[in-house]
Protein backbone atom coordinates (compact mmCIF):
# COMPACT_ATOMS: atom_id res chain seq x y z
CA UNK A 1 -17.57 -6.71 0.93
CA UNK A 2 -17.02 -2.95 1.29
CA UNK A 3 -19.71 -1.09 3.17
CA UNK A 4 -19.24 1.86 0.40
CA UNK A 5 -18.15 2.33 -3.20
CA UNK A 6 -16.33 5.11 -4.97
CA UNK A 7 -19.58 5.47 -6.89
CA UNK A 8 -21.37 6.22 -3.45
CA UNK A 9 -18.45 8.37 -2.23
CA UNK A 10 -17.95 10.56 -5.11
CA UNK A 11 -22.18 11.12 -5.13
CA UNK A 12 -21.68 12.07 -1.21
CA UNK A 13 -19.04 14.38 -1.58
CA UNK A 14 -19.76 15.11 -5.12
CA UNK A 15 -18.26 15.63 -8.25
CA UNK A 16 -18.10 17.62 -11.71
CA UNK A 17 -15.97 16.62 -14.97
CA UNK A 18 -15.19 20.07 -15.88
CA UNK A 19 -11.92 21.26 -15.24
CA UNK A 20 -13.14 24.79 -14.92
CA UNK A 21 -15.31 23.72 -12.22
CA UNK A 22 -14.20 20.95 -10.66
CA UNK A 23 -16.67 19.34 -7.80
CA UNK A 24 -15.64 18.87 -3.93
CA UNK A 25 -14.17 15.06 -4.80
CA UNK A 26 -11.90 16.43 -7.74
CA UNK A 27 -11.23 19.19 -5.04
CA UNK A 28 -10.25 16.55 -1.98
CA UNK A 29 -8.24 13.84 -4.02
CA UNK A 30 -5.96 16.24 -6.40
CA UNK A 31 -3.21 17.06 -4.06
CA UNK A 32 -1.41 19.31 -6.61
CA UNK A 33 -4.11 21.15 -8.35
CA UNK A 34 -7.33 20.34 -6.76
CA UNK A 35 -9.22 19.92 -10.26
CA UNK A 36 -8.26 16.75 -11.14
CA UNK A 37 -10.00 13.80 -9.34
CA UNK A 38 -7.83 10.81 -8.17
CA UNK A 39 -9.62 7.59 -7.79
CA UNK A 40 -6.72 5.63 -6.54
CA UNK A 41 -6.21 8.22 -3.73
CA UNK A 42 -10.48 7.96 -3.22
CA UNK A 43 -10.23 4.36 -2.97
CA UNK A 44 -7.15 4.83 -0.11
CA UNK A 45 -9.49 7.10 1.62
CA UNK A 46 -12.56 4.93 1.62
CA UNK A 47 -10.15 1.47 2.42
CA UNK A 48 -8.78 3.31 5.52
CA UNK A 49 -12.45 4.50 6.24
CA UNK A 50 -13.60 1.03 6.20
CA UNK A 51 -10.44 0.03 8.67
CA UNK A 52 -11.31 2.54 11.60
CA UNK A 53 -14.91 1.45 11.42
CA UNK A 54 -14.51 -2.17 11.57
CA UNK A 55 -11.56 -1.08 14.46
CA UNK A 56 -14.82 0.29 16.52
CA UNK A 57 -16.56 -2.64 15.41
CA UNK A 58 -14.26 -5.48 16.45
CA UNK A 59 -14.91 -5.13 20.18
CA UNK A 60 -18.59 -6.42 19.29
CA UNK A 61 -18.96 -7.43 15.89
CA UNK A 62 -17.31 -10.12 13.71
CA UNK A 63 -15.44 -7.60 11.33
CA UNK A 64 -16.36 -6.94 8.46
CA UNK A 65 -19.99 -6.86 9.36
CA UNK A 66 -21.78 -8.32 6.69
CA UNK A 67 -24.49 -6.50 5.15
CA UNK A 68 -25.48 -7.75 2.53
CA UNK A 69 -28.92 -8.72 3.83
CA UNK A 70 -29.77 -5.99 6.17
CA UNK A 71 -30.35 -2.37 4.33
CA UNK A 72 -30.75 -0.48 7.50
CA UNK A 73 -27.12 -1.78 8.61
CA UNK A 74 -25.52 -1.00 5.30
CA UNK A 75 -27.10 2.49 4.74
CA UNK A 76 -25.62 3.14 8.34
CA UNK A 77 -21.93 1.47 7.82
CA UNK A 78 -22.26 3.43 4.33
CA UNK A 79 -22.69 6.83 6.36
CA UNK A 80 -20.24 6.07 8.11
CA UNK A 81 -16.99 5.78 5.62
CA UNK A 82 -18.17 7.84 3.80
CA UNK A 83 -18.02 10.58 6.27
CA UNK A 84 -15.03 9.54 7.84
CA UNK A 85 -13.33 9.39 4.21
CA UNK A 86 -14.57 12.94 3.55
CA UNK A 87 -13.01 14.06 6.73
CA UNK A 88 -9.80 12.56 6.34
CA UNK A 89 -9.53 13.49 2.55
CA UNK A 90 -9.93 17.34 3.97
CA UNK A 91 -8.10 17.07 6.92
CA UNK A 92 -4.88 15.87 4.83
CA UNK A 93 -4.92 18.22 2.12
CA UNK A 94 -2.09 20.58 1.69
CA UNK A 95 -4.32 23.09 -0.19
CA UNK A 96 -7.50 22.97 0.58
CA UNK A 97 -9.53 23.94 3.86
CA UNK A 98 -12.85 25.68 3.06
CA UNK A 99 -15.19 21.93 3.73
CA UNK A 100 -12.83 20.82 7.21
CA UNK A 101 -15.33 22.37 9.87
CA UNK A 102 -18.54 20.83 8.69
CA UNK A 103 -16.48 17.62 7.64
CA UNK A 104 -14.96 17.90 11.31
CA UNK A 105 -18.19 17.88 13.14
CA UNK A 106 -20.03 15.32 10.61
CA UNK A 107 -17.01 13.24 11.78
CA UNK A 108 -16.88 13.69 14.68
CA UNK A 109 -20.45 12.64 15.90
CA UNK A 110 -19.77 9.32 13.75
CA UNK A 111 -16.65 8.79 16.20
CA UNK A 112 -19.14 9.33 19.07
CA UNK A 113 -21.69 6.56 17.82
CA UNK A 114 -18.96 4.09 16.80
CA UNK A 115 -17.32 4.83 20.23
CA UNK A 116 -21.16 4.00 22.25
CA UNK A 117 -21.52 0.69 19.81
CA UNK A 118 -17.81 -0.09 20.68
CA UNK A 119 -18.71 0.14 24.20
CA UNK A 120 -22.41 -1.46 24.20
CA UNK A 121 -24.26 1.65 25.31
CA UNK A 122 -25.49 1.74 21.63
CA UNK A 123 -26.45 -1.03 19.17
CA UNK A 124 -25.35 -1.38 15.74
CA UNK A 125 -29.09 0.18 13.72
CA UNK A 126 -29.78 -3.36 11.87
CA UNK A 127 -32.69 -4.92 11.28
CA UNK A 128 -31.39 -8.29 12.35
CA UNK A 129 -28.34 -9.20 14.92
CA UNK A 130 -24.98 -8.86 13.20
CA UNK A 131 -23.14 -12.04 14.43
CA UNK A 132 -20.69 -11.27 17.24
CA UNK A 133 -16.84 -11.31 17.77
CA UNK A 134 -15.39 -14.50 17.77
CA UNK A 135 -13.19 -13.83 20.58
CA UNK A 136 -13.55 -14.80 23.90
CA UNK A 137 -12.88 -12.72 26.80
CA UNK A 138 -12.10 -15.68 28.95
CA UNK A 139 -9.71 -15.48 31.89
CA UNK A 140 -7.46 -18.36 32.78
CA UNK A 141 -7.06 -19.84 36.54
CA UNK A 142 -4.73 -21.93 37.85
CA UNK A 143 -5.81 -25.12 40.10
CA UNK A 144 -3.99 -27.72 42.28
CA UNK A 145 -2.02 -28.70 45.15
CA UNK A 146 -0.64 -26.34 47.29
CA UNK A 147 2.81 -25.40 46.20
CA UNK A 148 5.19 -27.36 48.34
CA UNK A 149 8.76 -25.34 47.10
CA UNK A 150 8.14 -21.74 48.56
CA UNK A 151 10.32 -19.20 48.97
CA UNK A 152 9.83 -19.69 52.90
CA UNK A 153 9.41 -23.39 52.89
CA UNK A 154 13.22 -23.71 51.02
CA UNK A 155 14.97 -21.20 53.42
CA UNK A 156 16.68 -19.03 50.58
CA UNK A 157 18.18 -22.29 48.99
């Protein structure tokens, strides 16, 4: 389950049908023109959105988080795609510029959180537990007898 749709991206970064005026989405995912939206190139941005948050995530969470059940968690995963998909959409255009800075720093402070939840100095806002990794970080030792062939026990045979 994605944590955002193109529906909910195109409202966040939003989005006119004239080609006259054409919104900030038409803007960000026309390469060549800027006035001609590109959903296929929205849905890239969102999919690789999705990837870097559930790369934070991993270290914690069982990936993708699901959210299905929890509104608080899925308004916040929303947030975040869709901001880091608005950054990256700006950040990668050839033409356009004018929306990187506040883009930047919106991104930028989602980075921060995702890095403290990665780390455990923050939790993941949910109203109930998100079920954790499924990893272990388990170490392995090895036990027995003394080891009876040593370099000084064989005499450089």
């Amino acid at each position: 389950m994605a944590y955002a749709t193109l529906a909910q991206f195109r409202l966040h970064v939003g989005t006119r049908t004239s080609a006259t005026n054409p919104g900030l989405y038409e803007q960000m995912t026309d390469r060549l023109s800027a006035t001609t939206a590109s959903d296929t190139l929205g849905q890239m941005l969102l999919d690789d959105a999705e990837a870097e948050v559930n790369g934070y995530l991993a270290r914690r969470y069982a990936v993708p988080v699901e959210v299905s059940g929890d509104a608080v968690a899925a308004a916040y995963l929303k947030r975040c795609v869709v901001v880091i998909a608005t950054w990256c959409g700006w950040r990668d255009h050839p033409k356009v510029s004018a929306n990187r800075e506040s883009s930047k720093s919106a991104y930028d402070a989602v980075i921060k959180e995702l890095v403290a939840i990665a780390n455990g100095s923050m939790e993941l806002p949910a109203s109930t537990t998100p079920a954790g990794t499924t990893t272990s970080s388990a170490t392995g030792e090895a036990i027995g007898n003394t080891r009876v062939f040593t370099e000084d026990a064989m005499k450089g045979i």
